[in-house]
N, C-alpha and C. Protein backbone atom coordinates (compact mmCIF):
# COMPACT_ATOMS: atom_id res chain seq x y z
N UNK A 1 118.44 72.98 108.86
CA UNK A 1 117.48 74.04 108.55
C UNK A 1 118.22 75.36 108.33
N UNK A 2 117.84 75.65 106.78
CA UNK A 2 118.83 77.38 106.57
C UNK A 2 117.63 78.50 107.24
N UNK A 3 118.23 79.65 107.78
CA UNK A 3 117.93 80.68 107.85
C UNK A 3 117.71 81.65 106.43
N UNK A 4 116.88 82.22 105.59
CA UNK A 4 116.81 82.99 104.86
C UNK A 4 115.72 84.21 104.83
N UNK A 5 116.72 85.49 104.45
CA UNK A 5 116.35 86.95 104.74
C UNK A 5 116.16 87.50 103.27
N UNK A 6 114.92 87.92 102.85
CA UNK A 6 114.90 88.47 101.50
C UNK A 6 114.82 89.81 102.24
N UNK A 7 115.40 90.81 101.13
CA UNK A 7 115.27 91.99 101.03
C UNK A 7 113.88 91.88 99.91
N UNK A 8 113.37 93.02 99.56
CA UNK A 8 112.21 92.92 98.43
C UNK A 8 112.57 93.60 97.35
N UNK A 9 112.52 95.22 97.00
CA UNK A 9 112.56 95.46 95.82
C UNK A 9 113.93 95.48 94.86
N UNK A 10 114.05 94.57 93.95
CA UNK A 10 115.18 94.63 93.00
C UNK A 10 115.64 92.94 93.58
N UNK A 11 114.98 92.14 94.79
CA UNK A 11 115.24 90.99 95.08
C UNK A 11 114.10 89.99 94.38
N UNK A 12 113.33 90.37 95.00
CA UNK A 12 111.40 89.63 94.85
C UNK A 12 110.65 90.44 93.22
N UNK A 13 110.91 91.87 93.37
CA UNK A 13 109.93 92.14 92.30
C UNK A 13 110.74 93.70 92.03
N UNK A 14 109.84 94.17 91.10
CA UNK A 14 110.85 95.49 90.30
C UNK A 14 108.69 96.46 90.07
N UNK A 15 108.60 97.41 91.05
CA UNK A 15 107.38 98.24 90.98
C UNK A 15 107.97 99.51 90.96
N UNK A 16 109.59 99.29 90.40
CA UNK A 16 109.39 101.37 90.51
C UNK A 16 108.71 101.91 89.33
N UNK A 17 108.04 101.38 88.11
CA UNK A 17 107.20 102.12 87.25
C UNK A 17 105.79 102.24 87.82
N UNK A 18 105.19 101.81 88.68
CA UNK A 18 104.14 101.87 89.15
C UNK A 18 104.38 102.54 90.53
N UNK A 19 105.23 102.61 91.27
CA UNK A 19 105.68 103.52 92.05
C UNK A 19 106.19 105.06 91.94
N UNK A 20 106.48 104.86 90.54
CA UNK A 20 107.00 106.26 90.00
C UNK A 20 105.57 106.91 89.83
N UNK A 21 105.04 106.40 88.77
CA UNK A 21 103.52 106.87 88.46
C UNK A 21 102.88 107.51 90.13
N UNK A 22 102.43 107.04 90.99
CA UNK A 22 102.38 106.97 92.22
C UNK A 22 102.73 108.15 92.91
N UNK A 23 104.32 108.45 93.06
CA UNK A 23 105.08 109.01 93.76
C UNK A 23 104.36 110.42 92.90
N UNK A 24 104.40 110.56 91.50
CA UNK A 24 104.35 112.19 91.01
C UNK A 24 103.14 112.25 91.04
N UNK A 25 102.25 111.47 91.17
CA UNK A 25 100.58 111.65 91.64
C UNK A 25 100.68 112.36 92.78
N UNK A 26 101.45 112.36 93.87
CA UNK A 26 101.68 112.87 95.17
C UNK A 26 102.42 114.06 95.36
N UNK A 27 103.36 114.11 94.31
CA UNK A 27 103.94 115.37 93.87
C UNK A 27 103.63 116.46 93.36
N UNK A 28 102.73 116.03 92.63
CA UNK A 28 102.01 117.14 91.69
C UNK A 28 100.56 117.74 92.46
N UNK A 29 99.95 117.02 93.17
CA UNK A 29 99.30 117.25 94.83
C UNK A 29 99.66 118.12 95.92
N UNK A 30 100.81 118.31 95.92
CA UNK A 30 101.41 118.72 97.08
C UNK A 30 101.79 120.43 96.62
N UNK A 31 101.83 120.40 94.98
CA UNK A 31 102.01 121.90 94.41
C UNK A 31 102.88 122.98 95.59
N UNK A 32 104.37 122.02 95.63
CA UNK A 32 105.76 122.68 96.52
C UNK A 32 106.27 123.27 95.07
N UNK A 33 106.72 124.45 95.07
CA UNK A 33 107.28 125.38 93.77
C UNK A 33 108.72 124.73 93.64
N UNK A 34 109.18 124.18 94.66
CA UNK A 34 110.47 124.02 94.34
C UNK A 34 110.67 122.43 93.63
N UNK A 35 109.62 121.78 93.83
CA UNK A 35 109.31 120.82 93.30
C UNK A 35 108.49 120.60 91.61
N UNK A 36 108.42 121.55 91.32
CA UNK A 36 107.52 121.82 89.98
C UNK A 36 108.15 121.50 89.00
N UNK A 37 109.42 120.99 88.57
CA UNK A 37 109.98 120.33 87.41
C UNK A 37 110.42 119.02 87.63
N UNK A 38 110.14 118.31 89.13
CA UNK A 38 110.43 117.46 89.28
C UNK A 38 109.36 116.03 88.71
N UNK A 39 110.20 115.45 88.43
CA UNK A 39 109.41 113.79 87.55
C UNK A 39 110.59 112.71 87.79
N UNK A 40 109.62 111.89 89.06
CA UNK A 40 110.16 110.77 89.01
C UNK A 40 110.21 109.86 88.29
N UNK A 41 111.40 109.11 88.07
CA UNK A 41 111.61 107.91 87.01
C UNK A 41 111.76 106.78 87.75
N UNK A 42 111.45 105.35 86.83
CA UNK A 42 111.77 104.21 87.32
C UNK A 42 113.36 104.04 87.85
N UNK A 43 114.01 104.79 86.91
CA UNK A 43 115.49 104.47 86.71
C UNK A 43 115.67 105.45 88.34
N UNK A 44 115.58 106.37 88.61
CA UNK A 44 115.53 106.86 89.69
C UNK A 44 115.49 106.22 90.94
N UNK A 45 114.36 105.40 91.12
CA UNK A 45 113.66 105.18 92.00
C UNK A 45 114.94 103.83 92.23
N UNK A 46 115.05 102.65 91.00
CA UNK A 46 116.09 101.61 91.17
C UNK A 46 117.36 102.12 92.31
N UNK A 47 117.70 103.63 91.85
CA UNK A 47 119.45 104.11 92.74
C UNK A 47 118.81 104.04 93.89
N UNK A 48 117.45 104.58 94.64
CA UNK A 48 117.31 104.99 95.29
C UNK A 48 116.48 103.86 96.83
N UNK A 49 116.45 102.60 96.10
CA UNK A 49 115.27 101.47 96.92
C UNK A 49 116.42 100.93 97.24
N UNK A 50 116.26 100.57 98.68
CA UNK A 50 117.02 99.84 99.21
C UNK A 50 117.57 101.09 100.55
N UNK A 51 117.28 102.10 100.27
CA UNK A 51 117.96 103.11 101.29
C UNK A 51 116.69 103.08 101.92
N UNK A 52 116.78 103.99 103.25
CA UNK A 52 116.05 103.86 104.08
C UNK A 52 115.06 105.35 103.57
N UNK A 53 113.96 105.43 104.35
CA UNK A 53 112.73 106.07 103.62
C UNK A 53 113.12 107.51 103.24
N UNK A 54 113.33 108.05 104.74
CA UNK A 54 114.08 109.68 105.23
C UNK A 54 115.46 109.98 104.13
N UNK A 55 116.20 108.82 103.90
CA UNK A 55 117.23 109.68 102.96
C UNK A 55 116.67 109.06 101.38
N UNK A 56 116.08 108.27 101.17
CA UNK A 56 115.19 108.78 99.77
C UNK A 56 114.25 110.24 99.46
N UNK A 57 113.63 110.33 100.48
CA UNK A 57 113.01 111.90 100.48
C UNK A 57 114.03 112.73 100.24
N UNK A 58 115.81 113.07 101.30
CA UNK A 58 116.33 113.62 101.02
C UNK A 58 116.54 114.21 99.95
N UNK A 59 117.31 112.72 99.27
CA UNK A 59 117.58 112.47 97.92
C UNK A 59 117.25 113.06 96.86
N UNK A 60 115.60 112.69 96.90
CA UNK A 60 114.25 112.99 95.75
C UNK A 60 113.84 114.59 96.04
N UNK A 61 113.73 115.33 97.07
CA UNK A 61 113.09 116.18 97.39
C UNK A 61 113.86 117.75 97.52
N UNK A 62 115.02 117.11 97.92
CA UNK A 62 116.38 117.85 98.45
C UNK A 62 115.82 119.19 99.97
N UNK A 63 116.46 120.30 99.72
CA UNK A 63 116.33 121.04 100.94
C UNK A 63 114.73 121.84 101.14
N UNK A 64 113.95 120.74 101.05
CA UNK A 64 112.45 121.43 101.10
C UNK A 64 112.36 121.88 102.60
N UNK A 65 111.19 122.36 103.06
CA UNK A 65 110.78 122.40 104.54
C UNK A 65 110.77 120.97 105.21
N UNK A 66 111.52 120.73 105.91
CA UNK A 66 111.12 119.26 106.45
C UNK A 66 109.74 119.03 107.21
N UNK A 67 109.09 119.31 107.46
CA UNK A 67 107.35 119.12 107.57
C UNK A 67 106.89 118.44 106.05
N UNK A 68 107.24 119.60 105.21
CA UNK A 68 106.57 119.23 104.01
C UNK A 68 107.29 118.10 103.87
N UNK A 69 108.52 118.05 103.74
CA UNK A 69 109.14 116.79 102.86
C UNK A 69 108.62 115.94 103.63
N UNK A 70 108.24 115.18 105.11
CA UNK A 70 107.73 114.53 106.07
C UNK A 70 105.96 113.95 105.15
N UNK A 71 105.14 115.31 105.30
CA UNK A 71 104.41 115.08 104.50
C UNK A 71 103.94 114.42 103.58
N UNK A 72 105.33 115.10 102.36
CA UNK A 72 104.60 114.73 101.02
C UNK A 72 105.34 113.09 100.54
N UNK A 73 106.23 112.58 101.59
CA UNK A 73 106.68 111.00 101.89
C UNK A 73 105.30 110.47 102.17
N UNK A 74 104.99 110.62 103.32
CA UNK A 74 103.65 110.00 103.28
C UNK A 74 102.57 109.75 102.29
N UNK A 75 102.16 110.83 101.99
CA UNK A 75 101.21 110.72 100.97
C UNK A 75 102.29 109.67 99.94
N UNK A 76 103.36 110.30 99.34
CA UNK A 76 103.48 109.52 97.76
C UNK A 76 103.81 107.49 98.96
N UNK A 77 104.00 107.13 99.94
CA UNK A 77 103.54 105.80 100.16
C UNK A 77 102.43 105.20 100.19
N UNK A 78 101.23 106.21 100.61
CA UNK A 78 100.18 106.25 100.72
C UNK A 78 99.33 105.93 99.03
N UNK A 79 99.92 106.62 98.35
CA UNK A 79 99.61 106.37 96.83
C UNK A 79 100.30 105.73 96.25
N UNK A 80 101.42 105.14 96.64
CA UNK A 80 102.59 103.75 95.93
C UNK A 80 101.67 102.69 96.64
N UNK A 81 101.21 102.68 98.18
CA UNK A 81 100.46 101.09 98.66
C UNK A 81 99.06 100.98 97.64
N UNK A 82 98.44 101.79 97.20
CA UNK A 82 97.23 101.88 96.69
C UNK A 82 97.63 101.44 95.04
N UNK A 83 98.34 102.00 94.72
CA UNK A 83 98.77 101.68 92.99
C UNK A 83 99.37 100.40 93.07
N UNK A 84 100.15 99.85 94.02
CA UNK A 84 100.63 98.28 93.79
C UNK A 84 99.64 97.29 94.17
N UNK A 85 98.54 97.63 95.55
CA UNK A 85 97.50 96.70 95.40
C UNK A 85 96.73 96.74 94.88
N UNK A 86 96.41 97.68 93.48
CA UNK A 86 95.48 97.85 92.86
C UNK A 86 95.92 97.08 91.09
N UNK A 87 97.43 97.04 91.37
CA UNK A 87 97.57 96.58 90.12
C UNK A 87 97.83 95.21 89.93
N UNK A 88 97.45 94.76 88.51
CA UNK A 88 97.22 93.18 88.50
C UNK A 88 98.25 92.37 87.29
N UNK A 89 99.60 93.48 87.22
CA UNK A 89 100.17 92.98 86.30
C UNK A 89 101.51 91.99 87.47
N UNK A 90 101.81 91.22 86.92
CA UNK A 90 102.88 90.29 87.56
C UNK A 90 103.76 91.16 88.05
N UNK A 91 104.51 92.07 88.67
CA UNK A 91 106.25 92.40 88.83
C UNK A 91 106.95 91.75 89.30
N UNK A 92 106.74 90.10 89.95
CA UNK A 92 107.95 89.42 90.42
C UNK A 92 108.74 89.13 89.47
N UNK A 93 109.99 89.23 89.40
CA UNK A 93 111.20 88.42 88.93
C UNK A 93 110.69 86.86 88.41
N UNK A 94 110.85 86.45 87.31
CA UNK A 94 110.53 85.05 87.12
C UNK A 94 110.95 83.74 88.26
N UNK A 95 109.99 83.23 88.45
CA UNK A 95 109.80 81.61 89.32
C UNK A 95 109.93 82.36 90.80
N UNK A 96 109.94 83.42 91.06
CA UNK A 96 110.06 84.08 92.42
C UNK A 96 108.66 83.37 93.24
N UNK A 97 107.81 83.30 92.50
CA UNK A 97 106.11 82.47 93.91
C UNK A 97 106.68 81.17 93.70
N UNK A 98 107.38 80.24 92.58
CA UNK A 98 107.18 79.55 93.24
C UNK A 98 108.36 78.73 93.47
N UNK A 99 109.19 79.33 93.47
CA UNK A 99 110.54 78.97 94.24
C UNK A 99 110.62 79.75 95.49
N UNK A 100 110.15 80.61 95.71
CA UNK A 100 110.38 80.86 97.49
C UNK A 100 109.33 79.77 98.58
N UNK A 101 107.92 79.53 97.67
CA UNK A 101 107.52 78.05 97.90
C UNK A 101 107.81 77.08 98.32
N UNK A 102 108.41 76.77 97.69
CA UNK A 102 108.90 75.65 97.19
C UNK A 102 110.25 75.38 98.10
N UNK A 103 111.28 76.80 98.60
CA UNK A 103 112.14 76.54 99.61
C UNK A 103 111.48 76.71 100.76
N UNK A 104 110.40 77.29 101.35
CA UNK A 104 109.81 77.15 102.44
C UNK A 104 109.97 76.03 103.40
N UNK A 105 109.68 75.11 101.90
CA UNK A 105 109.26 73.33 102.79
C UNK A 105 110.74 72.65 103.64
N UNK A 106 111.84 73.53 103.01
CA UNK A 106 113.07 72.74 104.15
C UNK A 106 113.53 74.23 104.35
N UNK A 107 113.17 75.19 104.91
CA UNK A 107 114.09 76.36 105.29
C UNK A 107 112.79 77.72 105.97
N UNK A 108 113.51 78.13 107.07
CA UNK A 108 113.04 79.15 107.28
C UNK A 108 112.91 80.48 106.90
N UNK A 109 112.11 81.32 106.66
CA UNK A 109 112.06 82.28 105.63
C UNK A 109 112.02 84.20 106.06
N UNK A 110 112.14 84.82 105.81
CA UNK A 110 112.05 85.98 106.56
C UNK A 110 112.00 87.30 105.46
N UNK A 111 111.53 88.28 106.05
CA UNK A 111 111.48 89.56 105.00
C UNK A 111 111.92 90.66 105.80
N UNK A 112 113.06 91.08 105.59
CA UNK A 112 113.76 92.56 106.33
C UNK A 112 113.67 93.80 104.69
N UNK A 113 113.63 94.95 105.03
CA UNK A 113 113.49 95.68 104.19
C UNK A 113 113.62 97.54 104.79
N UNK A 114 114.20 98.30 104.11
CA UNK A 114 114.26 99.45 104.69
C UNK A 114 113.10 100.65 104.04
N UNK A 115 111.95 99.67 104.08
CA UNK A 115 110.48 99.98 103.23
C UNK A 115 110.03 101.02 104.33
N UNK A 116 109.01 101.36 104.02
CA UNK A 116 107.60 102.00 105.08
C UNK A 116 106.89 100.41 106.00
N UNK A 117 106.15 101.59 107.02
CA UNK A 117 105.24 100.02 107.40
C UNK A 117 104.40 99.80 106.96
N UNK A 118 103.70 98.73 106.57
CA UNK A 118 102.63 97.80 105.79
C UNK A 118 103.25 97.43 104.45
N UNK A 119 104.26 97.63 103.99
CA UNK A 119 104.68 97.51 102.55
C UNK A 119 105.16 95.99 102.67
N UNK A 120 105.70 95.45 103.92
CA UNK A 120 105.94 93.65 103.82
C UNK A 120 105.16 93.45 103.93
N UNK A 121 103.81 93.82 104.10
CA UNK A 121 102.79 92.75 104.68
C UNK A 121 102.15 92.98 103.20
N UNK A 122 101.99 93.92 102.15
CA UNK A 122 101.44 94.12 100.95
C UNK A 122 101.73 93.53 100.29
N UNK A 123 103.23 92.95 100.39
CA UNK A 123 103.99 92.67 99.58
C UNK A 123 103.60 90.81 99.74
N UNK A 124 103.95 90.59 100.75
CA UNK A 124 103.23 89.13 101.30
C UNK A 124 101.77 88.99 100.60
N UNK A 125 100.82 89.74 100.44
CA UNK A 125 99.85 89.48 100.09
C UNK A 125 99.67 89.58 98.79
N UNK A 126 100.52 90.32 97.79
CA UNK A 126 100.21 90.49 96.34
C UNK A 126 101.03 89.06 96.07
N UNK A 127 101.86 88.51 96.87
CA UNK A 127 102.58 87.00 96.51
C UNK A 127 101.89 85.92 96.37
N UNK A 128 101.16 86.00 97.67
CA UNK A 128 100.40 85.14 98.73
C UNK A 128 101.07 84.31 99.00
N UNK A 129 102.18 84.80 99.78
CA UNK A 129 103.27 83.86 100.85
C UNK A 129 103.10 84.28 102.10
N UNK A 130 101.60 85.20 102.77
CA UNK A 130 101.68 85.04 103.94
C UNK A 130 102.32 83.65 105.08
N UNK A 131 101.55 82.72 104.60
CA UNK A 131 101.92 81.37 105.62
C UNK A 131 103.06 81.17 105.48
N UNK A 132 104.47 81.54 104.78
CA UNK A 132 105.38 80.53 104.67
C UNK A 132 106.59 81.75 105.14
N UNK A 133 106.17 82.91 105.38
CA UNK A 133 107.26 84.12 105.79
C UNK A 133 107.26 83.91 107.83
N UNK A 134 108.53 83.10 108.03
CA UNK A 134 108.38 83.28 109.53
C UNK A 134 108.65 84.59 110.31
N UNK A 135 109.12 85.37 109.75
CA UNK A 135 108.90 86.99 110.34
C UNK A 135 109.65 87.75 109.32
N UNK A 136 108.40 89.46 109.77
CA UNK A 136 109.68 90.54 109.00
C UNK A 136 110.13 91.58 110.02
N UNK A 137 110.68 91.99 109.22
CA UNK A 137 111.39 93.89 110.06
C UNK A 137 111.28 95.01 109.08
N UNK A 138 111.28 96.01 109.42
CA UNK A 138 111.30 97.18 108.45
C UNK A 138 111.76 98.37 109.17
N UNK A 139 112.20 99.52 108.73
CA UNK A 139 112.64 100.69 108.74
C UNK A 139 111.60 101.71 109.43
N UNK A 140 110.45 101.61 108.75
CA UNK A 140 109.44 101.70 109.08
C UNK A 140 108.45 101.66 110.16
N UNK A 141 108.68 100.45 110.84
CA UNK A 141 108.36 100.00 112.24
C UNK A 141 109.29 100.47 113.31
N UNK A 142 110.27 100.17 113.06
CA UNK A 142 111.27 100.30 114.23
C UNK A 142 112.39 101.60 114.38
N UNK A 143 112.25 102.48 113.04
CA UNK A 143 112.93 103.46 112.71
C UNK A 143 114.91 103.33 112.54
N UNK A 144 114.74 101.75 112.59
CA UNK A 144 116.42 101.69 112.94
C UNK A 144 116.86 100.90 111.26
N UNK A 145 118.27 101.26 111.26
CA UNK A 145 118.97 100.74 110.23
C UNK A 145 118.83 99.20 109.50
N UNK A 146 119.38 99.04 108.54
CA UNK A 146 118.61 97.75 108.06
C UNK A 146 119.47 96.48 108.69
N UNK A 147 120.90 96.92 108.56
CA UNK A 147 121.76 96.09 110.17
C UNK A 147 120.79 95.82 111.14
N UNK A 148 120.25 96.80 111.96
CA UNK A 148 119.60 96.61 113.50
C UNK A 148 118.72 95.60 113.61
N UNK A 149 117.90 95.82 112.01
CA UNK A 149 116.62 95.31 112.14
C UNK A 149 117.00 93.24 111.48
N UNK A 150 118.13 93.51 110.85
CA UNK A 150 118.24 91.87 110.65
C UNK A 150 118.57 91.44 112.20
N UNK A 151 119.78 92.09 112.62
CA UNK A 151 119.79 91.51 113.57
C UNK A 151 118.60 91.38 114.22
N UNK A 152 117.58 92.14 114.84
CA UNK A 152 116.64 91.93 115.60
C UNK A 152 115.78 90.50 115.42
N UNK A 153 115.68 90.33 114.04
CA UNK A 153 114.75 89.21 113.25
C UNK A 153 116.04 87.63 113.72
N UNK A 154 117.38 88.12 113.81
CA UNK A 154 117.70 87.15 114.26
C UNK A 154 117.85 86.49 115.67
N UNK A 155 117.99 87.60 116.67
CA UNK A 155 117.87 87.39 117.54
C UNK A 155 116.59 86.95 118.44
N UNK A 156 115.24 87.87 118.04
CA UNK A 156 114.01 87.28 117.68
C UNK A 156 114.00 85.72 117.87
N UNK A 157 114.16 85.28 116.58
CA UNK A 157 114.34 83.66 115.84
C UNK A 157 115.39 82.93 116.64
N UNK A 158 116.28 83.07 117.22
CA UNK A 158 117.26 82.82 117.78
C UNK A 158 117.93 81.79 116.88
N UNK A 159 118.26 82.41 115.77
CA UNK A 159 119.31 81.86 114.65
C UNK A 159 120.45 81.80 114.69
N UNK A 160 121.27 81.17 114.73
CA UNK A 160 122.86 81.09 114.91
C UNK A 160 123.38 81.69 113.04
N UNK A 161 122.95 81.00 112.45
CA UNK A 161 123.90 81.41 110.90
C UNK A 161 122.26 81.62 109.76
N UNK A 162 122.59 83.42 109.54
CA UNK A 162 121.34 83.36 108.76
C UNK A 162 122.04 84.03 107.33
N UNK A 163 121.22 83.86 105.93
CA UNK A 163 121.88 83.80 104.70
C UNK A 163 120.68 85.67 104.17
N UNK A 164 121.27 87.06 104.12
CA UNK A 164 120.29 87.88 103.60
C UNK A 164 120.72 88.02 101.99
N UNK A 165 119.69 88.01 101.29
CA UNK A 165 119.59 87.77 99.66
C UNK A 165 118.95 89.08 99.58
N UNK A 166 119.56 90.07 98.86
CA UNK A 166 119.52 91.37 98.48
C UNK A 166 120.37 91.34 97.26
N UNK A 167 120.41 93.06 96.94
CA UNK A 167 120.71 92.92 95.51
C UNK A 167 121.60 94.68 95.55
N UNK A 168 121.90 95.11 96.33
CA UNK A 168 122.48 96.12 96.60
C UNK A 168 123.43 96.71 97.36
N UNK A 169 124.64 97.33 97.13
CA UNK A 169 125.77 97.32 98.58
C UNK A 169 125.44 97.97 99.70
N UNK A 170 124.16 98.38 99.63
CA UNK A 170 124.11 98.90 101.27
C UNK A 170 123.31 97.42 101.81
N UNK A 171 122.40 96.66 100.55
CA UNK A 171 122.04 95.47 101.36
C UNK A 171 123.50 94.50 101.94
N UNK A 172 124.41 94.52 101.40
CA UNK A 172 125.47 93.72 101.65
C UNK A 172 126.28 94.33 102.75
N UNK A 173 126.29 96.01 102.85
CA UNK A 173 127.25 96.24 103.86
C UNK A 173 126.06 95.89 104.83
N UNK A 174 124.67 95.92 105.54
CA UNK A 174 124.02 95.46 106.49
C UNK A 174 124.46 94.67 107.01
N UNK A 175 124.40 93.52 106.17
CA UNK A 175 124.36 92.26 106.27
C UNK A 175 125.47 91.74 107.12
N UNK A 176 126.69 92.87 106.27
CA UNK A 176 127.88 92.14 107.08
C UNK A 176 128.03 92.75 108.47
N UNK A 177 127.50 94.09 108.74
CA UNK A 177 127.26 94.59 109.97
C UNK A 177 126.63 93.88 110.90
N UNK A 178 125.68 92.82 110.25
CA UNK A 178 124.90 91.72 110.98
C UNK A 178 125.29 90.82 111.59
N UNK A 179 126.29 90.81 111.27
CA UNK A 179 126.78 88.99 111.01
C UNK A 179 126.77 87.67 110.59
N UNK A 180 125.99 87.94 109.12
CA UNK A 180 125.42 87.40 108.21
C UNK A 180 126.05 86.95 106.79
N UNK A 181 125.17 86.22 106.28
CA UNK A 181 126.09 86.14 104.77
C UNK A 181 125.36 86.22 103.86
N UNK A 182 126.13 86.80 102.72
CA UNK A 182 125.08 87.90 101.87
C UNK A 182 125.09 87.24 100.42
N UNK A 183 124.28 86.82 99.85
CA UNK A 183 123.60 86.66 98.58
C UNK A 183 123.40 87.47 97.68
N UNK A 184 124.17 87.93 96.61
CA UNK A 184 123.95 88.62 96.15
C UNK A 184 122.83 88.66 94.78
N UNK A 185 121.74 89.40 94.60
CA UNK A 185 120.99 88.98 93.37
C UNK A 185 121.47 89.98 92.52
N UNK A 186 121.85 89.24 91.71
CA UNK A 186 122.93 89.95 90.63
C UNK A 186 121.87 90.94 89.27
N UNK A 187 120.50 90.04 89.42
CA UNK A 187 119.88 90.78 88.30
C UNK A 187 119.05 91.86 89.05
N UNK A 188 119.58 92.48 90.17
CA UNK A 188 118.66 93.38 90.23
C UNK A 188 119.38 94.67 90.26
N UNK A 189 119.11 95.75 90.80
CA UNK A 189 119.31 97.82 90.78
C UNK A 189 120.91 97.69 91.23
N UNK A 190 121.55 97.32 92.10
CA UNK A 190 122.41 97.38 92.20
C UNK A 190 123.99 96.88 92.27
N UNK A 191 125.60 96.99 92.48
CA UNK A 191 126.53 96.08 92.50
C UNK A 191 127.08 96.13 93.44
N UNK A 192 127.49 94.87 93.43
CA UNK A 192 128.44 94.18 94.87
C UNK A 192 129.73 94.11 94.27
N UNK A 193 130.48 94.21 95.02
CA UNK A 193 132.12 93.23 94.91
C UNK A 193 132.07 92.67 95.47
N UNK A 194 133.02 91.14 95.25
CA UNK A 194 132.81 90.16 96.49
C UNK A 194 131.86 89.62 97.34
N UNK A 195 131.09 89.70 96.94
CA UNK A 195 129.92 89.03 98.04
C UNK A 195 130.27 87.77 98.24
N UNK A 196 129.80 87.34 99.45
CA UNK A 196 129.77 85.46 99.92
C UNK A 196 129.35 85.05 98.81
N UNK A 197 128.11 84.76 97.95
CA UNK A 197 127.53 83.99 97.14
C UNK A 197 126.59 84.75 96.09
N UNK A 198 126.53 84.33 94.55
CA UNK A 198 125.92 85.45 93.75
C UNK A 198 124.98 84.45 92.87
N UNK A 199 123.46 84.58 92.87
CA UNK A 199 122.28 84.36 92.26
C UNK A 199 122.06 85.07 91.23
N UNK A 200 122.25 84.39 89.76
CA UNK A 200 121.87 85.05 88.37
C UNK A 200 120.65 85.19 88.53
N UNK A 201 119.77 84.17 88.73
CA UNK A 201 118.01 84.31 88.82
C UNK A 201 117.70 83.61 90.08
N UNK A 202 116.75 83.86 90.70
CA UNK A 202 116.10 83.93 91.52
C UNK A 202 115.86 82.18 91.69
N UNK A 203 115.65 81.51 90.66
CA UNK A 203 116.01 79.69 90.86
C UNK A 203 116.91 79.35 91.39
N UNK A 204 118.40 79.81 91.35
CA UNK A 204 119.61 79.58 91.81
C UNK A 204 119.16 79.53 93.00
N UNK A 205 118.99 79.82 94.11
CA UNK A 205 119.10 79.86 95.50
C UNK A 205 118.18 78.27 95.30
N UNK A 206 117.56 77.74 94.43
CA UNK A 206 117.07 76.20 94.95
C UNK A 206 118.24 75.13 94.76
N UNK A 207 119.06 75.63 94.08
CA UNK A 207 120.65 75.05 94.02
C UNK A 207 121.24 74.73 95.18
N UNK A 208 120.74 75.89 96.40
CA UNK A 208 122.16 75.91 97.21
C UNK A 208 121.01 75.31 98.41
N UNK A 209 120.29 75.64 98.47
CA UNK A 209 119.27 75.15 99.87
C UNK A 209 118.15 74.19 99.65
N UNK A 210 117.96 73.34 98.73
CA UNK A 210 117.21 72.81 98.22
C UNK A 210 117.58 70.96 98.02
């Protein structure tokens, strides 16, 4: 029985155009002056997923009042959860429902992510792989690094050798902080060197555990 850890965005599915839309709905709301030429992009949002929530705000917002920047994070998640469960166009990666399916039936499954909270469980539900995800972690919940939180999910599970499938080098340096082995998904936002093992599409992983 394998252990497997998806990361989500740029692994499972690609919503930074509907997240972008989203995010400047919240921006343009919030009418901060220092923010008034700012327009988020998809291409933006790709550098920026995978980091943890607080230094995307950084990032995106730069030296605002931290209240506000606190703030106006909330709201634009608050209006990214509402625009992704409201929308009905596909964004998974091709065969992603039904090859994570489909590995369920011989492997244990898991969702770590350095998201907000409720965004795995949204994310589970726009799939509908609630039943087959044996636990997640997030950034969000626990406020700790995306290291802390695999480990936690492994220790949790009491897994001896678990495999995290991400698509970015801070997902890979985690991982190895974990004590884990890292999958790299090659078609998504970001690059690895060297990784343990590298997935062109999202089928490949029925190659190796299947």
């Amino acid at each position: 029985m394998n252990h497997l850890i998806f990361d989500i965005d740029g692994t499972l599915w690609n919503t930074t155009g509907v997240v972008a839309g989203a995010w400047n709905g919240a921006i343009k709301a919030a009418n901060i002056p220092e923010l008034k030429d700012l327009n988020v992009t998809d291409k933006m949002l790709q550098k920026e997923f995978g980091k943890p929530m607080d230094v995307i705000a950084d990032d995106l917002f730069g030296p605002i009042d931290a209240g506000l920047k606190a703030k106006l994070l909330d709201h634009c998640c608050e209006l990214e959860h509402i625009a992704i469960d409201e929308n009905t166009e596909d964004l998974t990666y091709p065969g992603v429902k039904e090859v994570i399916r489909e590995l369920s039936k011989n492997n244990k499954l898991y969702i770590v992510s350095n998201c907000q909270n409720g965004y795995i469980e949204l994310v589970m539900k726009k799939l509908g792989i609630e039943d087959i995800i044996d636990d997640i972690e997030c950034f969000g919940h626990t406020g700790l690094q995306k290291s802390e939180n695999i480990g936690l999910v492994v220790k949790r599970n009491n897994i001896d050798k678990a495999y995290y499938i991400g698509d970015t080098y801070g997902d890979y340096t985690a991982t190895k902080e974990a004590g884990c082995e890292f999958i790299f998904a090659e078609y998504g936002f970001g690059e690895v060197d060297n990784p343990d093992y590298v997935i062109k599409q999202f089928s490949d992983l029925l190659k190796m555990f299947n």
